[in-house]
C-alpha atoms as a PDB file:
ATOM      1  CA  UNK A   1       8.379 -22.811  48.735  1.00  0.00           C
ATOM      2  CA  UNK A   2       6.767 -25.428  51.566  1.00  0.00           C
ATOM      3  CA  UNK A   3       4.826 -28.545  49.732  1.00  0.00           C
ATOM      4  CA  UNK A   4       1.199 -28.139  50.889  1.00  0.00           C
ATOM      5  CA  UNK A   5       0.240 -30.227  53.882  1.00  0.00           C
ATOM      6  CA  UNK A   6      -2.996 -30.843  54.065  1.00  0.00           C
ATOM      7  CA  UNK A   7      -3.604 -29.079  57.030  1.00  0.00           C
ATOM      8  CA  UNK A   8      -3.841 -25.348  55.784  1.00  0.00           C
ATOM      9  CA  UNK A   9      -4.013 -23.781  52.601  1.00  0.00           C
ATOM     10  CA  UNK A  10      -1.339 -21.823  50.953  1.00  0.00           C
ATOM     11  CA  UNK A  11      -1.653 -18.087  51.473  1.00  0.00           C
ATOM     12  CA  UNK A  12      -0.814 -15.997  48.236  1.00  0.00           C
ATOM     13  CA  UNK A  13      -0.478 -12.625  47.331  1.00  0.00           C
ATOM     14  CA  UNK A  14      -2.775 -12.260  44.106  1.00  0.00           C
ATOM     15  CA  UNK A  15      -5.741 -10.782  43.778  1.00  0.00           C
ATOM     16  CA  UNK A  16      -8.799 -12.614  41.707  1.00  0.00           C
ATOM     17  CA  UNK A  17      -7.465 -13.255  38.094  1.00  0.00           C
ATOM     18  CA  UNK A  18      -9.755 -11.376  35.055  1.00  0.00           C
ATOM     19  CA  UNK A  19     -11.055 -14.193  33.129  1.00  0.00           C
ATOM     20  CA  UNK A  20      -9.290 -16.048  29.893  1.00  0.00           C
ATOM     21  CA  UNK A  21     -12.221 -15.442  27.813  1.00  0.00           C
ATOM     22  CA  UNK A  22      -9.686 -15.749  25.109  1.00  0.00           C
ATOM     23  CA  UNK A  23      -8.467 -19.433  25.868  1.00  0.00           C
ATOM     24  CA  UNK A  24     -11.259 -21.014  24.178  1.00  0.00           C
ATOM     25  CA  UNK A  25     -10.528 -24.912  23.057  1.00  0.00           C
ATOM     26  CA  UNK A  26     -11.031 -24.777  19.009  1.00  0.00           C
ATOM     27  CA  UNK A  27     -12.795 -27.691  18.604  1.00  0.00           C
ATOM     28  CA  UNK A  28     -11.824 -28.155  15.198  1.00  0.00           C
ATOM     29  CA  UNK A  29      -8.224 -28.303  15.825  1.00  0.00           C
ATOM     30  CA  UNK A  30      -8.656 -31.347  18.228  1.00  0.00           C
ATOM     31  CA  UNK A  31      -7.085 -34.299  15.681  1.00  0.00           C
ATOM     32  CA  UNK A  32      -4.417 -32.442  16.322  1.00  0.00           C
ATOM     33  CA  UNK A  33      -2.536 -31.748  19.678  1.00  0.00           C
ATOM     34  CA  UNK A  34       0.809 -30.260  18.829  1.00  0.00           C
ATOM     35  CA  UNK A  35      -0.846 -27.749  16.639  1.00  0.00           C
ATOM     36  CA  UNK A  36      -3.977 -27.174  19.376  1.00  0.00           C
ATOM     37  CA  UNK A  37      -1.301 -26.213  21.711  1.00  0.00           C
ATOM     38  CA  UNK A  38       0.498 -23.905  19.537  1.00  0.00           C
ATOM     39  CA  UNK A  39      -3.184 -22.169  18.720  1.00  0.00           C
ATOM     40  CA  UNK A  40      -3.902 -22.401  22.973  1.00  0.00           C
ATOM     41  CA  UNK A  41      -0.350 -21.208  23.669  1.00  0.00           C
ATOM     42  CA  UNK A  42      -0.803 -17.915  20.933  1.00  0.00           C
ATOM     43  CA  UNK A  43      -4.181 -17.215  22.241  1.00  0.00           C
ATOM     44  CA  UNK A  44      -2.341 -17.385  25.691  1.00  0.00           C
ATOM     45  CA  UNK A  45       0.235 -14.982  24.738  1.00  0.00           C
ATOM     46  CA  UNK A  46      -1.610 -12.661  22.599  1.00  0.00           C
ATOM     47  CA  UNK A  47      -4.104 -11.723  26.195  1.00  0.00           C
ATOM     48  CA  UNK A  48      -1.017 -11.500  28.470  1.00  0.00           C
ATOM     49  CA  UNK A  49      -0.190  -8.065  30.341  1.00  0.00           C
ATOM     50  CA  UNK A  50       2.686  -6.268  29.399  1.00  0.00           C
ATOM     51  CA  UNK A  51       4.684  -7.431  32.464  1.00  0.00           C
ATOM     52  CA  UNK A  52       4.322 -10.759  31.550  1.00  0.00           C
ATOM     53  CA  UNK A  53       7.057 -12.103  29.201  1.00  0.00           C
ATOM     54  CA  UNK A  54       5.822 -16.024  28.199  1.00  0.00           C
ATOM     55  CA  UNK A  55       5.386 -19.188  29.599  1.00  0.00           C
ATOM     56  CA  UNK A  56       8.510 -21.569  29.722  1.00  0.00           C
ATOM     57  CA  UNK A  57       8.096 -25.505  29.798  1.00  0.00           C
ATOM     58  CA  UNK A  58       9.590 -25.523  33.014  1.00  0.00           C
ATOM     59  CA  UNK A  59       7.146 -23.533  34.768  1.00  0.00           C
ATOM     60  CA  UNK A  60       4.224 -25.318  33.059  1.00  0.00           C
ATOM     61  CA  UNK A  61       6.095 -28.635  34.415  1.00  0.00           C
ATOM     62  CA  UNK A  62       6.428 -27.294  37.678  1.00  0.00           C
ATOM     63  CA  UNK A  63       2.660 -26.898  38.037  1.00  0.00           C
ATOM     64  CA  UNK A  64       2.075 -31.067  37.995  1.00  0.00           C
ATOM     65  CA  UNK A  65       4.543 -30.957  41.132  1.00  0.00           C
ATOM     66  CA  UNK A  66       1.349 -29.797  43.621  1.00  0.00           C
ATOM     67  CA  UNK A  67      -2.129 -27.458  43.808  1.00  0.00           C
ATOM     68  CA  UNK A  68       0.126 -25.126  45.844  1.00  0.00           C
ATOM     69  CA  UNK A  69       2.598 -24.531  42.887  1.00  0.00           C
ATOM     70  CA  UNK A  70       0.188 -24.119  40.236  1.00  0.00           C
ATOM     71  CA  UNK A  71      -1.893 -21.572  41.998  1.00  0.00           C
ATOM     72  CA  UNK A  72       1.318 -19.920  42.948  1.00  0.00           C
ATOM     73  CA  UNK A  73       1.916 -18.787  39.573  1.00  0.00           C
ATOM     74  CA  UNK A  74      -0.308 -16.147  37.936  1.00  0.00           C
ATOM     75  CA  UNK A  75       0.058 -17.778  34.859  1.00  0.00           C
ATOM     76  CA  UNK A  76      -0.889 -21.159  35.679  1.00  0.00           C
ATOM     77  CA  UNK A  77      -3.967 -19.805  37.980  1.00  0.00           C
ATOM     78  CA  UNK A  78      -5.426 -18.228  34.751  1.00  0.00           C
ATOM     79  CA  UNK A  79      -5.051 -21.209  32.889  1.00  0.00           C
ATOM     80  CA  UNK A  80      -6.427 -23.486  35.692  1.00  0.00           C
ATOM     81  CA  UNK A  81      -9.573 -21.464  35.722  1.00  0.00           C
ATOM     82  CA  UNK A  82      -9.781 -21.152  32.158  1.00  0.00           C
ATOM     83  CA  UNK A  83      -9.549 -25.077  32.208  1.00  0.00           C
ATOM     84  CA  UNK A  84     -12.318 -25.070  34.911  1.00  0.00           C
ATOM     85  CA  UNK A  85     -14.198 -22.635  33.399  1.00  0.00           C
ATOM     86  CA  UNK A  86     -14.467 -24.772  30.085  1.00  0.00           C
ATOM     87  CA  UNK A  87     -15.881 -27.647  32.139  1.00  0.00           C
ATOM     88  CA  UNK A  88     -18.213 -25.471  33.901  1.00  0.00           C
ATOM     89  CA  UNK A  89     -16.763 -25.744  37.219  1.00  0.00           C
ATOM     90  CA  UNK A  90     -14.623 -23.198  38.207  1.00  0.00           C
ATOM     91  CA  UNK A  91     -17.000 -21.690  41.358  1.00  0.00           C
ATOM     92  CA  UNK A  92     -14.139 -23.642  43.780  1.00  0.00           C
ATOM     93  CA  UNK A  93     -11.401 -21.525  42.074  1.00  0.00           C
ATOM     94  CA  UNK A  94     -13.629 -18.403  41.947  1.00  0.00           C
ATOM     95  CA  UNK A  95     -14.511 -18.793  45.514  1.00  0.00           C
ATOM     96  CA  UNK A  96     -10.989 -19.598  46.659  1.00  0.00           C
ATOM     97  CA  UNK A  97      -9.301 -16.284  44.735  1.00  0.00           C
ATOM     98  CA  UNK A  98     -12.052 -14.598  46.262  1.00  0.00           C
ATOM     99  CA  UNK A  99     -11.182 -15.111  49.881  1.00  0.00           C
ATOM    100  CA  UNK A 100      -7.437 -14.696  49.025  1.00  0.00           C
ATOM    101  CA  UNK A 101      -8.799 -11.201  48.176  1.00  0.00           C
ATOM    102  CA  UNK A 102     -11.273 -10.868  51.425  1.00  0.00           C
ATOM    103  CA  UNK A 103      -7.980 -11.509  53.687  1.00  0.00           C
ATOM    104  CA  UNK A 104      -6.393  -8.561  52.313  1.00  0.00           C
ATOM    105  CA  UNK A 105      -8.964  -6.002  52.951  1.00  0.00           C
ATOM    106  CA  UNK A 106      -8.814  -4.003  56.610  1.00  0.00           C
ATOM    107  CA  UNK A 107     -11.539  -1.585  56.770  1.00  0.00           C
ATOM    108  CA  UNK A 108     -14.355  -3.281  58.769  1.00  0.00           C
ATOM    109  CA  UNK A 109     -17.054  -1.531  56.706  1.00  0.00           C
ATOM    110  CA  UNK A 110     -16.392  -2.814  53.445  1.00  0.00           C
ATOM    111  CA  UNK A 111     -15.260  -6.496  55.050  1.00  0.00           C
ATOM    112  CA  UNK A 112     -18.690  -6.822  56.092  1.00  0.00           C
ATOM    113  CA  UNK A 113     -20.385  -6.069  53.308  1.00  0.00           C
ATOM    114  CA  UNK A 114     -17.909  -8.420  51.372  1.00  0.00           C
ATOM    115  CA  UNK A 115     -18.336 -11.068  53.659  1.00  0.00           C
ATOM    116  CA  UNK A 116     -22.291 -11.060  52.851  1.00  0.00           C
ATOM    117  CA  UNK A 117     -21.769 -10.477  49.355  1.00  0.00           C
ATOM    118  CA  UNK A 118     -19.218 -13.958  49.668  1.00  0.00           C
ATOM    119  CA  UNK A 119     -21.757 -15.850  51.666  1.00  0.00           C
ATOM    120  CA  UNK A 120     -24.690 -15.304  49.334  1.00  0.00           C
ATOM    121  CA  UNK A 121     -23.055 -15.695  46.035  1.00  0.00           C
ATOM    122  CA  UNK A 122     -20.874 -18.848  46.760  1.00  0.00           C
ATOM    123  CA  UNK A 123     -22.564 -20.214  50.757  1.00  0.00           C
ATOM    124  CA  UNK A 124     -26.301 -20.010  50.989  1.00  0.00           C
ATOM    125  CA  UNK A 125     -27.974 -23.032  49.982  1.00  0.00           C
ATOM    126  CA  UNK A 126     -29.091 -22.584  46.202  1.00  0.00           C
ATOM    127  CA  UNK A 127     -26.337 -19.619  45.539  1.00  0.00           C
ATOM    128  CA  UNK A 128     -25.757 -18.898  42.113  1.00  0.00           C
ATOM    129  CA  UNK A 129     -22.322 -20.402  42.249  1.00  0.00           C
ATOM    130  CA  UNK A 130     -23.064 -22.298  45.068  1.00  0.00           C
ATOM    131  CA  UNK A 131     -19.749 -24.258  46.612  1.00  0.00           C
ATOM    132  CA  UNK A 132     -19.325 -28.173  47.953  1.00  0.00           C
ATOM    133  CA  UNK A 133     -19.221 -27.602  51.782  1.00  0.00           C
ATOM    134  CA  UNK A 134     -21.040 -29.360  54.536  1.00  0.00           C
ATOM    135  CA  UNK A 135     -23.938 -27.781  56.826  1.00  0.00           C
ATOM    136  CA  UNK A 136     -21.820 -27.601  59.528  1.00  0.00           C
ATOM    137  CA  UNK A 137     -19.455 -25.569  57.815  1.00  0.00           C
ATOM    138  CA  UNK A 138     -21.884 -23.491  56.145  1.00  0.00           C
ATOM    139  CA  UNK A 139     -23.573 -22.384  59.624  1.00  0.00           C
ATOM    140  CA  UNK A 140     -20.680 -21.781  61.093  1.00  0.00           C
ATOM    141  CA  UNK A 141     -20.251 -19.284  58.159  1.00  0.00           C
ATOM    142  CA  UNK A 142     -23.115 -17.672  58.120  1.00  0.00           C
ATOM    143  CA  UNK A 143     -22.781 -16.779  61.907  1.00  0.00           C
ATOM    144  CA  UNK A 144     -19.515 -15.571  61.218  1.00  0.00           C
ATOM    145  CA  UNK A 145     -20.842 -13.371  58.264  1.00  0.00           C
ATOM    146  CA  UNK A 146     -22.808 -11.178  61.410  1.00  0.00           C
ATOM    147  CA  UNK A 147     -19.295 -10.203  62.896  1.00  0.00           C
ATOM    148  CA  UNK A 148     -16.821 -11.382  59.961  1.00  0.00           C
ATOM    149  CA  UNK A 149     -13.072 -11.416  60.354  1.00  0.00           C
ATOM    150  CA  UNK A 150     -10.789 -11.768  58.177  1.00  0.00           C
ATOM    151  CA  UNK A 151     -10.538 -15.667  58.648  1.00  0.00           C
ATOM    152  CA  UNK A 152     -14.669 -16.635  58.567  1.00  0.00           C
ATOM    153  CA  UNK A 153     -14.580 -18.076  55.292  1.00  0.00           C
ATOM    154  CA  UNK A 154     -10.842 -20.082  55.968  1.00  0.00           C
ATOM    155  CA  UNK A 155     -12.861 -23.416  57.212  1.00  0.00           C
ATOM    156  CA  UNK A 156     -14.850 -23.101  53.281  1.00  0.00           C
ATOM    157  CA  UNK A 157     -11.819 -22.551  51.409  1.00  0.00           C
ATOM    158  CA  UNK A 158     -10.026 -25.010  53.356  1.00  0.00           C
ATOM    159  CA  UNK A 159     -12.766 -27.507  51.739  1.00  0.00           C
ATOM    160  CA  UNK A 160     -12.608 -26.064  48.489  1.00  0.00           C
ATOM    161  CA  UNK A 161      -8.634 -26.125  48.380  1.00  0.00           C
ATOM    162  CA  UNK A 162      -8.727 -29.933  49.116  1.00  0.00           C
ATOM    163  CA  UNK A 163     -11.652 -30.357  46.781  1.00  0.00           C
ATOM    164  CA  UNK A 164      -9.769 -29.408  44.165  1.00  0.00           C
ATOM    165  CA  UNK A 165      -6.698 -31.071  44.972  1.00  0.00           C
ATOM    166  CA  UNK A 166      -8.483 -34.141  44.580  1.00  0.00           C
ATOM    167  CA  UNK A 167     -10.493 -33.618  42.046  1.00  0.00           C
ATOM    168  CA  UNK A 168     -10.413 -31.067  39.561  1.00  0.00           C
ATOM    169  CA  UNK A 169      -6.052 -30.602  40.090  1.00  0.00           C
ATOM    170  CA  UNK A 170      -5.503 -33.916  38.998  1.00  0.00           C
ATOM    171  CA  UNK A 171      -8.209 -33.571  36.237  1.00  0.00           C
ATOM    172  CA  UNK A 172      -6.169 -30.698  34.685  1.00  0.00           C
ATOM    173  CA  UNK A 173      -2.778 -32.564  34.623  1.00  0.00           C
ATOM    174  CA  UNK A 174      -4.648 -35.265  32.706  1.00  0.00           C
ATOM    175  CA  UNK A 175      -6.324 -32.944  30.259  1.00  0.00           C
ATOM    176  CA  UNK A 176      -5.700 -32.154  26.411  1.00  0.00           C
ATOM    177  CA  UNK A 177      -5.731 -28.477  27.442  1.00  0.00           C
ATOM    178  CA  UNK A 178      -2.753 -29.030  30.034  1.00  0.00           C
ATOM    179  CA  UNK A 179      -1.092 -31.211  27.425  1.00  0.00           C
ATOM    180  CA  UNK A 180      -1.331 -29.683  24.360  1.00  0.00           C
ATOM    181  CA  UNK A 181       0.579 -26.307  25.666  1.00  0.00           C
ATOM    182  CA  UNK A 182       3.156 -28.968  27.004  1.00  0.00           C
ATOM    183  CA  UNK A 183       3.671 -30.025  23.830  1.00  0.00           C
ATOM    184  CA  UNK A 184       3.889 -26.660  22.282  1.00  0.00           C
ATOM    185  CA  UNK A 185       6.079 -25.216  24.769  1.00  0.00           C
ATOM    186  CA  UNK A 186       8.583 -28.681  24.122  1.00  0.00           C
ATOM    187  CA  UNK A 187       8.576 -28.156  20.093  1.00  0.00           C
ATOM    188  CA  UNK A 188       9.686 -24.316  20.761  1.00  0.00           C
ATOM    189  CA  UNK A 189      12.974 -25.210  22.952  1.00  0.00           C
END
């Protein structure tokens, strides 16, 4: 797997995650980390599909190596955006899965009609889960949106990827959520 560059964003094969409703923090469990983590890390478990056997340590350590690896694993996407979605900021992720999704889809129909549906829920000024782009960006968008392709939204989610690179990625690594199944994982081996 290529590091991420900077340049473009990583391309992967996953369509939008359903949501960890079940990976609440129990905020009376926080004097305690180890035992937080075990409680995050059955929660986890107990919501997984049937294909999914468990998270090891070393794929939650591989996650703090880059963005790219993280959202690379289906795993550590659903627990990224459960992490976001706790600090009520998870419309970058959202938006980002989203267009992974948009890329795939080849009927022309139904890519314009998700291309409008994209632009007003996540690009018009005052959306409802409005994203961090600049005007430029966002006009260039919405004239896209009148003939979309499958790459009018790759400028946004550009932005968005390196948004939360900066920002909310390194946010994660530091957090008690991130930790705590660390630490859980590391007491089972």
């Amino acid at each position: 797997m290529r590091e991420h560059s900077g340049k473009d964003m990583p391309s992967l094969v996953q369509s939008p995650l359903r949501e960890l409703q079940c990976l609440k923090k129990d905020a009376g469990n926080q004097k305690r980390p180890a035992k937080r983590g075990g409680i995050l890390k059955c929660q986890f478990r107990s919501c997984e599909g049937p294909d999914t056997k468990g998270l090891s340590f070393e794929e939650m350590s591989q996650w703090s190596h880059s963005l790219e690896r993280l959202l690379s694993s289906k795993c550590g996407t659903q627990i990224f955006q459960a992490f976001l979605k706790s600090e009520f900021s998870d419309e970058n992720i959202e938006f980002w899965l989203v267009c992974e999704d948009y890329k795939k889809i080849r009927s022309s129909f139904r890519m314009s009609s998700r291309a409008r549906t994209i632009f007003k829920r996540y690009v018009q000024p005052e959306a409802a889960r409005e994203i961090n782009i600049d005007h430029k960006t966002r006009d260039s968008i919405r004239r896209n949106v009148k003939t979309p392709t499958a790459v009018c939204f790759d400028d946004a989610q550009r932005i968005v990827y390196s948004l939360m690179e900066r920002d909310s990625y390194p946010r994660f690594l530091r957090s008690n959520f991130y930790q705590a199944l660390l630490d859980a994982e590391s007491v089972d081996l």
